[in-house]
PDB file of N, CA and C in Angstrom:
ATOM      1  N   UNK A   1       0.839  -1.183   0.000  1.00  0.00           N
ATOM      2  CA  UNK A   1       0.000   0.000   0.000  1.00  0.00           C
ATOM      3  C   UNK A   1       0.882   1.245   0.000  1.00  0.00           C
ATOM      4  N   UNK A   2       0.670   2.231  -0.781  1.00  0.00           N
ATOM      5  CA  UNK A   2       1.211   3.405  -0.868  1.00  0.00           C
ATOM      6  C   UNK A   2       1.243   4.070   0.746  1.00  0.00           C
ATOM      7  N   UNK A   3       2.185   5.079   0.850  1.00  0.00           N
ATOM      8  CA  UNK A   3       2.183   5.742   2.116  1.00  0.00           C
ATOM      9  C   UNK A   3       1.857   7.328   1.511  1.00  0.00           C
ATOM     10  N   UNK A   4       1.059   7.520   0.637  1.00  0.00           N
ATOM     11  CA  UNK A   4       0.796   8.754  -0.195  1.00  0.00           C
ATOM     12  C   UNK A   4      -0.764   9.062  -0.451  1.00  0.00           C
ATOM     13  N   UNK A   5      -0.868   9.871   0.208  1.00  0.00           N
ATOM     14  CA  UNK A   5      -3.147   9.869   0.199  1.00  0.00           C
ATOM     15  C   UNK A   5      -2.985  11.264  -0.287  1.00  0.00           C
ATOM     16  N   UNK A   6      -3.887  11.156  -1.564  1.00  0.00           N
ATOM     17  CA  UNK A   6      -4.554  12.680  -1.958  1.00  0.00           C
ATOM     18  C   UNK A   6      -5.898  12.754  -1.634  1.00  0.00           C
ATOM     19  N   UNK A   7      -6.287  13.878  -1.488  1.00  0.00           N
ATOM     20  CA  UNK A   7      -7.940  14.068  -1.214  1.00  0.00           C
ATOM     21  C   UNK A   7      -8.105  15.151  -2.331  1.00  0.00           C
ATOM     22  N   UNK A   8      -9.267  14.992  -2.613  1.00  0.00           N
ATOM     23  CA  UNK A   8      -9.744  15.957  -3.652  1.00  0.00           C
ATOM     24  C   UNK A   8     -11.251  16.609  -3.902  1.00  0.00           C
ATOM     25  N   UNK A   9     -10.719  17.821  -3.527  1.00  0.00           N
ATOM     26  CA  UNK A   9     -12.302  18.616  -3.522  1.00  0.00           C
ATOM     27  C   UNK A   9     -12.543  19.301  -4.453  1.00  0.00           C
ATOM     28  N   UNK A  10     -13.835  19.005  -5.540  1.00  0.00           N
ATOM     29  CA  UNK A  10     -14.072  19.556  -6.718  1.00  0.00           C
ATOM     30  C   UNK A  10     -15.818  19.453  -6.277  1.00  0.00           C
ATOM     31  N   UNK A  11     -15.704  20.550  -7.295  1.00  0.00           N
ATOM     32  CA  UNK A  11     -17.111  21.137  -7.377  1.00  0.00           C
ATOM     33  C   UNK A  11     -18.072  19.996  -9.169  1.00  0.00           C
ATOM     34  N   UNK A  12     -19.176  19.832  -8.257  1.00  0.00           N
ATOM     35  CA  UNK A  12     -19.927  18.563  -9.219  1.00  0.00           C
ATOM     36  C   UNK A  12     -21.434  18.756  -8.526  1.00  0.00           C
ATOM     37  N   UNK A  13     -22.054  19.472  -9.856  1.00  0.00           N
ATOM     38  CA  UNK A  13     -23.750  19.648  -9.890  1.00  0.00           C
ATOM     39  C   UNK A  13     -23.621  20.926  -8.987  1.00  0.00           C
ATOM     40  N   UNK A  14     -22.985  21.411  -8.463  1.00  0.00           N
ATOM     41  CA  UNK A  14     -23.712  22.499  -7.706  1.00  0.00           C
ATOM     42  C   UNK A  14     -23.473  22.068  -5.724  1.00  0.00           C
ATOM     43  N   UNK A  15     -22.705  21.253  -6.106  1.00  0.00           N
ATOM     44  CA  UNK A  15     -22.266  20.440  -4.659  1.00  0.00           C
ATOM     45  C   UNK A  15     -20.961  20.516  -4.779  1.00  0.00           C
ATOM     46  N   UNK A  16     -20.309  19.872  -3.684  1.00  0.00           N
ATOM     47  CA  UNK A  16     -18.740  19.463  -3.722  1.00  0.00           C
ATOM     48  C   UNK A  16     -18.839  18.099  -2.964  1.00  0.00           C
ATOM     49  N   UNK A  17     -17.699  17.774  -3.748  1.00  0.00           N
ATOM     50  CA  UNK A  17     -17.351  16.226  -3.961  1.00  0.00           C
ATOM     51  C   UNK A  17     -16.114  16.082  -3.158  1.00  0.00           C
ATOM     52  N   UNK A  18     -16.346  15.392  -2.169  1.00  0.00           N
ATOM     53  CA  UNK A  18     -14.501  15.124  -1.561  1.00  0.00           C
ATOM     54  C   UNK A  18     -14.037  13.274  -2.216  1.00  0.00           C
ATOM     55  N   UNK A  19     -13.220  13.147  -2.392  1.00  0.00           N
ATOM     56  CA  UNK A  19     -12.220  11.775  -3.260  1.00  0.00           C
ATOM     57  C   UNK A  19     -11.155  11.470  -2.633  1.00  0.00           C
ATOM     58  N   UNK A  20     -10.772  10.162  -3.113  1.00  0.00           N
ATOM     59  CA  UNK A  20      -9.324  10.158  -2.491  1.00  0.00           C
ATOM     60  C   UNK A  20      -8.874   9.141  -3.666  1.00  0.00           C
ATOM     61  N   UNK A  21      -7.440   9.414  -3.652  1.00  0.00           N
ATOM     62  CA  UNK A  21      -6.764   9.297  -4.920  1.00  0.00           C
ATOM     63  C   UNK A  21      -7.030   9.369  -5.860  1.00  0.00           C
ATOM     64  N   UNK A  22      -8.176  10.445  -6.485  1.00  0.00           N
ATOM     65  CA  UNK A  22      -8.280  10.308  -7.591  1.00  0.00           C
ATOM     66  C   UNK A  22      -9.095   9.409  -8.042  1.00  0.00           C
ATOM     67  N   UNK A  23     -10.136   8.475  -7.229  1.00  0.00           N
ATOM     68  CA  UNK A  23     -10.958   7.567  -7.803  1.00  0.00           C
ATOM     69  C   UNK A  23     -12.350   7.806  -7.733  1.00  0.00           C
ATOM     70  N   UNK A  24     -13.165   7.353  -7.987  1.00  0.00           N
ATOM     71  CA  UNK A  24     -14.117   7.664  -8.503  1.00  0.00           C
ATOM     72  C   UNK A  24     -15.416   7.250  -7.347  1.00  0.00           C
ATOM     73  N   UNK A  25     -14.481   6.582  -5.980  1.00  0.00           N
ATOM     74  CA  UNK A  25     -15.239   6.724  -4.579  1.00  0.00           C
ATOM     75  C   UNK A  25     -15.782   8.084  -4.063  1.00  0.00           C
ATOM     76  N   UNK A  26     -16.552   8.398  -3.601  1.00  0.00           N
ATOM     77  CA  UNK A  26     -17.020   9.300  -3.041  1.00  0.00           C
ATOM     78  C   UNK A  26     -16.982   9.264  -1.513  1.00  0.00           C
ATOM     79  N   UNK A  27     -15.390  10.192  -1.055  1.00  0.00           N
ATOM     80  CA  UNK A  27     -15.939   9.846   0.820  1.00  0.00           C
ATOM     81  C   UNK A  27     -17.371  10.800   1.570  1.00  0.00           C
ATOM     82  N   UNK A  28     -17.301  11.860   0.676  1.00  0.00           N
ATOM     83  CA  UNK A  28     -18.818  12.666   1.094  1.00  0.00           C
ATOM     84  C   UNK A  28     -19.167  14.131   0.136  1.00  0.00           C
ATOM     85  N   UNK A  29     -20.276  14.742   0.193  1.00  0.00           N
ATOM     86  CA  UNK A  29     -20.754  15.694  -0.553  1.00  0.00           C
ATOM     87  C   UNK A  29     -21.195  16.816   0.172  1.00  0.00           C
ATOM     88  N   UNK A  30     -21.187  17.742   0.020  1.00  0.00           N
ATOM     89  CA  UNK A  30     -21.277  19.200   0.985  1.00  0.00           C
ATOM     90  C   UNK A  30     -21.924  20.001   0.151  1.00  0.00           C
ATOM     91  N   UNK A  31     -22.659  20.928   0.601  1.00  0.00           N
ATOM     92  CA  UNK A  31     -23.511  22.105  -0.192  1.00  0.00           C
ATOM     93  C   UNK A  31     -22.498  22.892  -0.302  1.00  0.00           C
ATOM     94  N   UNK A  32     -21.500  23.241   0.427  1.00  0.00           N
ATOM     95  CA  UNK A  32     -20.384  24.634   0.293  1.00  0.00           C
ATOM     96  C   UNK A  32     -18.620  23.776   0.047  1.00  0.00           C
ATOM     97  N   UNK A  33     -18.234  24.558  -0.234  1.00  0.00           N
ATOM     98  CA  UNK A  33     -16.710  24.066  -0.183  1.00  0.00           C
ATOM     99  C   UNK A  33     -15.937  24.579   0.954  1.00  0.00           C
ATOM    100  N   UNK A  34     -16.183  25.234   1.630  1.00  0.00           N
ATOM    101  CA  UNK A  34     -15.238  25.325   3.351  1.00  0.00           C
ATOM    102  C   UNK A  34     -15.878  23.988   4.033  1.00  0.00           C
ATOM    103  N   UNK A  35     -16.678  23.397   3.999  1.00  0.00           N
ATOM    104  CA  UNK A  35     -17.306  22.192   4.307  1.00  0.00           C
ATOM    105  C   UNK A  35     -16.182  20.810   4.003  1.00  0.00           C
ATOM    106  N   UNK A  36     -16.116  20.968   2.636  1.00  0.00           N
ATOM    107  CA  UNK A  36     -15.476  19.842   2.326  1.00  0.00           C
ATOM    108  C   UNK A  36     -14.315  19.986   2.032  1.00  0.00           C
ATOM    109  N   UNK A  37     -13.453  21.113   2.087  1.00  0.00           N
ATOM    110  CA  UNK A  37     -12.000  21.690   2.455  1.00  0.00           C
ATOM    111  C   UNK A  37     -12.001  20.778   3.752  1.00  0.00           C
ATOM    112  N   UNK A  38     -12.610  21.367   5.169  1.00  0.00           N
ATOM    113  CA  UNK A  38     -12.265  21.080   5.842  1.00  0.00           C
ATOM    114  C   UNK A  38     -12.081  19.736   6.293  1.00  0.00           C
ATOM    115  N   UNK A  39     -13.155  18.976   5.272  1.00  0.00           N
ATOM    116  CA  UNK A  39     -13.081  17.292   5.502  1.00  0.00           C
ATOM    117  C   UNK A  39     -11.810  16.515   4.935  1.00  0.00           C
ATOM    118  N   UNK A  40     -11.655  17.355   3.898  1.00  0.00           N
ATOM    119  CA  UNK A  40     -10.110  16.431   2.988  1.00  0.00           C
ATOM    120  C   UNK A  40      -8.875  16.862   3.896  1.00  0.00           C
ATOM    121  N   UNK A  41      -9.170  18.043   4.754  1.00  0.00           N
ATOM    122  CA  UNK A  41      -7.906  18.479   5.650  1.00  0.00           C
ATOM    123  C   UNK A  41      -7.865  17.795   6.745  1.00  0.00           C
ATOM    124  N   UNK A  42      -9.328  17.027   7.446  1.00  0.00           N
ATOM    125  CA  UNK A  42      -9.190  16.849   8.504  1.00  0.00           C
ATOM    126  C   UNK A  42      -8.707  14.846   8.246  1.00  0.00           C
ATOM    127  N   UNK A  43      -8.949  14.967   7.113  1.00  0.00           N
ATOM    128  CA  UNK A  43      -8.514  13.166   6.363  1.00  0.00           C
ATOM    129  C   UNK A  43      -7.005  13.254   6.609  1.00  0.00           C
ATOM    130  N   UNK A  44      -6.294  14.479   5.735  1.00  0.00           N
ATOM    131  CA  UNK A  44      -4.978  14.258   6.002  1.00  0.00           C
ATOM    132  C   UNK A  44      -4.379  14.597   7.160  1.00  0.00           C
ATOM    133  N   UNK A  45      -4.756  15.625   8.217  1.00  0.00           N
ATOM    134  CA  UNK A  45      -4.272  15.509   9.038  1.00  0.00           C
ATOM    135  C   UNK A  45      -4.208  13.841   9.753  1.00  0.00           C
ATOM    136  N   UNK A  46      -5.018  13.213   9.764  1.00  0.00           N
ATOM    137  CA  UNK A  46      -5.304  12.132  10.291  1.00  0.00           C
ATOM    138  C   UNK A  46      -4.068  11.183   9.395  1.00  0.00           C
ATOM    139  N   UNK A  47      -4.375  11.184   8.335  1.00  0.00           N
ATOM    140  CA  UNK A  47      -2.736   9.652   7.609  1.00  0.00           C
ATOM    141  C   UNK A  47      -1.763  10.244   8.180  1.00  0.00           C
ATOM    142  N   UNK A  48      -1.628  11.708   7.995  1.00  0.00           N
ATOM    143  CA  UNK A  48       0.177  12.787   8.552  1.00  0.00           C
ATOM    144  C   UNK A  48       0.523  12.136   9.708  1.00  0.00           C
ATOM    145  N   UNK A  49      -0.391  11.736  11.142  1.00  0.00           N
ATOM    146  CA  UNK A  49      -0.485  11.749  12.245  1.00  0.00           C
ATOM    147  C   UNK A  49      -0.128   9.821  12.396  1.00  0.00           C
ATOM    148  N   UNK A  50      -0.479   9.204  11.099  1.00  0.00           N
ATOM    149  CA  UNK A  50      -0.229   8.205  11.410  1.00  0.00           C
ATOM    150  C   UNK A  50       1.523   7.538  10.386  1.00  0.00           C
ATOM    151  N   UNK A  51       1.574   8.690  10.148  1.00  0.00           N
ATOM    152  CA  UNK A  51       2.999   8.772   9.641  1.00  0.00           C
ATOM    153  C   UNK A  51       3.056   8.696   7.936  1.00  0.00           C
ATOM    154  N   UNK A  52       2.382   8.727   7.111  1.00  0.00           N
ATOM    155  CA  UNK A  52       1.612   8.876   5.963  1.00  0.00           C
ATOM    156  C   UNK A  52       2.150  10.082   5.396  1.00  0.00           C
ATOM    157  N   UNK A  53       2.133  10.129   3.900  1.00  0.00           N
ATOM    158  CA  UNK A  53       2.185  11.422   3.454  1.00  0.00           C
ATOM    159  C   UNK A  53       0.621  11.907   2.844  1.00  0.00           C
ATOM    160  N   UNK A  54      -0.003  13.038   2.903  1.00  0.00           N
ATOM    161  CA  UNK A  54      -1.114  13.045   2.464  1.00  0.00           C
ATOM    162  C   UNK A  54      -1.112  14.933   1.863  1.00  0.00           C
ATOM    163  N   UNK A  55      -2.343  14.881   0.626  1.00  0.00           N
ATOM    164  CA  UNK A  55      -2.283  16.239   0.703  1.00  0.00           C
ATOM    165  C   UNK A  55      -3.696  16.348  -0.060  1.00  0.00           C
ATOM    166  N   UNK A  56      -4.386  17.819   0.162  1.00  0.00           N
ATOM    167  CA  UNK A  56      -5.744  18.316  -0.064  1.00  0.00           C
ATOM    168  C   UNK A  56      -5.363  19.060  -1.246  1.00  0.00           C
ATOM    169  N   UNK A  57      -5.968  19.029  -2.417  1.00  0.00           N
ATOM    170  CA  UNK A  57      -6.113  19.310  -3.671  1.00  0.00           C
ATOM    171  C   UNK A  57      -7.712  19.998  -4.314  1.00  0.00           C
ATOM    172  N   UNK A  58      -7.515  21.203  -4.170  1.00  0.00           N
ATOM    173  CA  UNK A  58      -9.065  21.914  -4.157  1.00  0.00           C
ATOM    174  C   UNK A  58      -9.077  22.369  -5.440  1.00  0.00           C
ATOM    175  N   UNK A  59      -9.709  22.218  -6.296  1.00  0.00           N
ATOM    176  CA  UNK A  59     -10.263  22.829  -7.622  1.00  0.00           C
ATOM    177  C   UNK A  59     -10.979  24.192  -7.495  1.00  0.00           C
ATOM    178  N   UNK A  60     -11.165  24.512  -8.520  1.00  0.00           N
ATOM    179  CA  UNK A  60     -11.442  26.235  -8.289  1.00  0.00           C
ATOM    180  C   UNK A  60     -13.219  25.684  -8.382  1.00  0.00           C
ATOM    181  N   UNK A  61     -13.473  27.119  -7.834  1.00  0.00           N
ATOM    182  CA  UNK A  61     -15.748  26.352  -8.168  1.00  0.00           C
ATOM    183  C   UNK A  61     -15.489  26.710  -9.274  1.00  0.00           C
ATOM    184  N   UNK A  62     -16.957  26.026  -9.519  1.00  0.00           N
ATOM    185  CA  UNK A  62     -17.643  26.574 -11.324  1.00  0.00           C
ATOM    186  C   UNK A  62     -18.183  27.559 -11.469  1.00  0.00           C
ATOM    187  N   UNK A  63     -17.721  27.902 -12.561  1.00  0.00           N
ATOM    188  CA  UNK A  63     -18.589  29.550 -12.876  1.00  0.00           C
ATOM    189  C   UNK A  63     -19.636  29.925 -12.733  1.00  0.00           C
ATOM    190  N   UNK A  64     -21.032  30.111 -12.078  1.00  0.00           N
ATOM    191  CA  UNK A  64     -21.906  30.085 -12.302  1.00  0.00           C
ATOM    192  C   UNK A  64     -22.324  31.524 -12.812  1.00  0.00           C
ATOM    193  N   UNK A  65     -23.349  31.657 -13.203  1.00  0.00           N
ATOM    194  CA  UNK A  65     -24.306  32.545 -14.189  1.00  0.00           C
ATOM    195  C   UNK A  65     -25.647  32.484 -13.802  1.00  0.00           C
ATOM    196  N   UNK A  66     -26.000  33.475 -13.618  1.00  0.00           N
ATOM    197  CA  UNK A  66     -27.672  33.161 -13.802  1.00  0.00           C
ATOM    198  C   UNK A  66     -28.178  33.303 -14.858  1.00  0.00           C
ATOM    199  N   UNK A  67     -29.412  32.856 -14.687  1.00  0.00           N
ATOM    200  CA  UNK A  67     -29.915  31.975 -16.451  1.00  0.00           C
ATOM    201  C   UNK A  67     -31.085  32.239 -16.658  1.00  0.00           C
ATOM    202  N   UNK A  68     -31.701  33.062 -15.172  1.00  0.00           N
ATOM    203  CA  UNK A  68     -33.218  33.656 -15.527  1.00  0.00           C
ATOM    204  C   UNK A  68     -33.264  34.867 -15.935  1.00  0.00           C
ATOM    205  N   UNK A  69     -34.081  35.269 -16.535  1.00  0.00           N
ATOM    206  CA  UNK A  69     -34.650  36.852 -16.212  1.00  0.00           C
ATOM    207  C   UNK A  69     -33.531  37.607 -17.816  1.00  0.00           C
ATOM    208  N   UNK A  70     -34.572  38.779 -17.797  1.00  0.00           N
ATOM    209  CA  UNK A  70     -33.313  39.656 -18.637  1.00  0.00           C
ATOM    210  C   UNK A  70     -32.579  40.111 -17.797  1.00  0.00           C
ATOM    211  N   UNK A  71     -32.459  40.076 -16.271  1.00  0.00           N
ATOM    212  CA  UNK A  71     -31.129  40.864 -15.905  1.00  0.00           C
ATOM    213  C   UNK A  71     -29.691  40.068 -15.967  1.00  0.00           C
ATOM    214  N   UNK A  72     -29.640  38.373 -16.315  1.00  0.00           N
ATOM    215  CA  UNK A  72     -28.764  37.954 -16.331  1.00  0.00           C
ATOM    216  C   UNK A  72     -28.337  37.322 -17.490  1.00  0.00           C
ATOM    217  N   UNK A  73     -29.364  37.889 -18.886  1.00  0.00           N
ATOM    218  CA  UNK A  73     -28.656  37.754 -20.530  1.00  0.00           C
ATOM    219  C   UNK A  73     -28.322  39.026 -20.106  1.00  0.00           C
ATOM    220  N   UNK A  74     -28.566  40.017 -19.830  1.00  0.00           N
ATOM    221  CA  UNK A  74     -28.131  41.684 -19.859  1.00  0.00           C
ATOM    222  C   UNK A  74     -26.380  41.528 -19.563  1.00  0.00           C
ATOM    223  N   UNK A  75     -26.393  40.829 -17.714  1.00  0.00           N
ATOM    224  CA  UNK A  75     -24.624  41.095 -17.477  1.00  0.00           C
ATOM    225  C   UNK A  75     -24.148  39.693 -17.971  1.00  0.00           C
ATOM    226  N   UNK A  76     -24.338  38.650 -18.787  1.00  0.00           N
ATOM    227  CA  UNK A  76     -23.552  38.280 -19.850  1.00  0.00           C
ATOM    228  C   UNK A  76     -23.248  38.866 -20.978  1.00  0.00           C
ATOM    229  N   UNK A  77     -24.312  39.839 -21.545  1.00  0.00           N
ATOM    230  CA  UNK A  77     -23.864  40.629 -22.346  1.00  0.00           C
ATOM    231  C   UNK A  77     -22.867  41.314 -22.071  1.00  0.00           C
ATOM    232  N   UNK A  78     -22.859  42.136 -21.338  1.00  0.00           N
ATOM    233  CA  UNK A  78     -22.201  43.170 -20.920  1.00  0.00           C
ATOM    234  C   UNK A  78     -20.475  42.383 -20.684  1.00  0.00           C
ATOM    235  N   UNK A  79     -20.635  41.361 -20.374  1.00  0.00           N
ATOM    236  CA  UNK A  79     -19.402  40.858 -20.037  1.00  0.00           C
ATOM    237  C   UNK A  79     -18.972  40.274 -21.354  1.00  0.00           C
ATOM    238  N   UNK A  80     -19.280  40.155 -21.904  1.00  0.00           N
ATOM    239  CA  UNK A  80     -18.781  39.284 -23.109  1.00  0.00           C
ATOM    240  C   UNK A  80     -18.739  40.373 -24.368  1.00  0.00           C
ATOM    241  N   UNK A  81     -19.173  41.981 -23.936  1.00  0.00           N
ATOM    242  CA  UNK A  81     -18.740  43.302 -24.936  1.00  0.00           C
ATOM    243  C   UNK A  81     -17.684  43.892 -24.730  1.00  0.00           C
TER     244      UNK A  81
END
């Protein structure tokens, strides 16, 4: 077994997703990302502690836009002139 744990917090649907190594397990899902920051930090503190190398890997959020109304074709417009 590796002595090397990544955790990984990415943003998926409008949630965040915490991972580990990169696989396609899900250890849990959070409405915010200081939520699940703090879960992939509190994972590695925990392997560090058991002598492990580990590290938290946060993706940037997704862009969001709003998608109703003319006020939010208006400031896509505006942003994209």
């Amino acid at each position: 077994m590796a002595d090397s744990n990544h955790y990984y917090v990415r943003p998926v649907a409008g949630v965040w997703h915490v991972t580990w190594n990169d696989s396609l397990e899900l250890i849990g899902s959070y409405p915010c990302q200081p939520e699940a920051v703090a879960l992939a930090q509190l994972l590695a503190r925990h392997m560090k502690s058991q002598g492990r190398h580990a590290e938290v890997h946060v993706a940037e959020p997704e862009v969001r836009r709003p998608t109703w109304g003319r006020k939010g074709l208006a400031a896509a417009a505006a942003v994209a002139a």
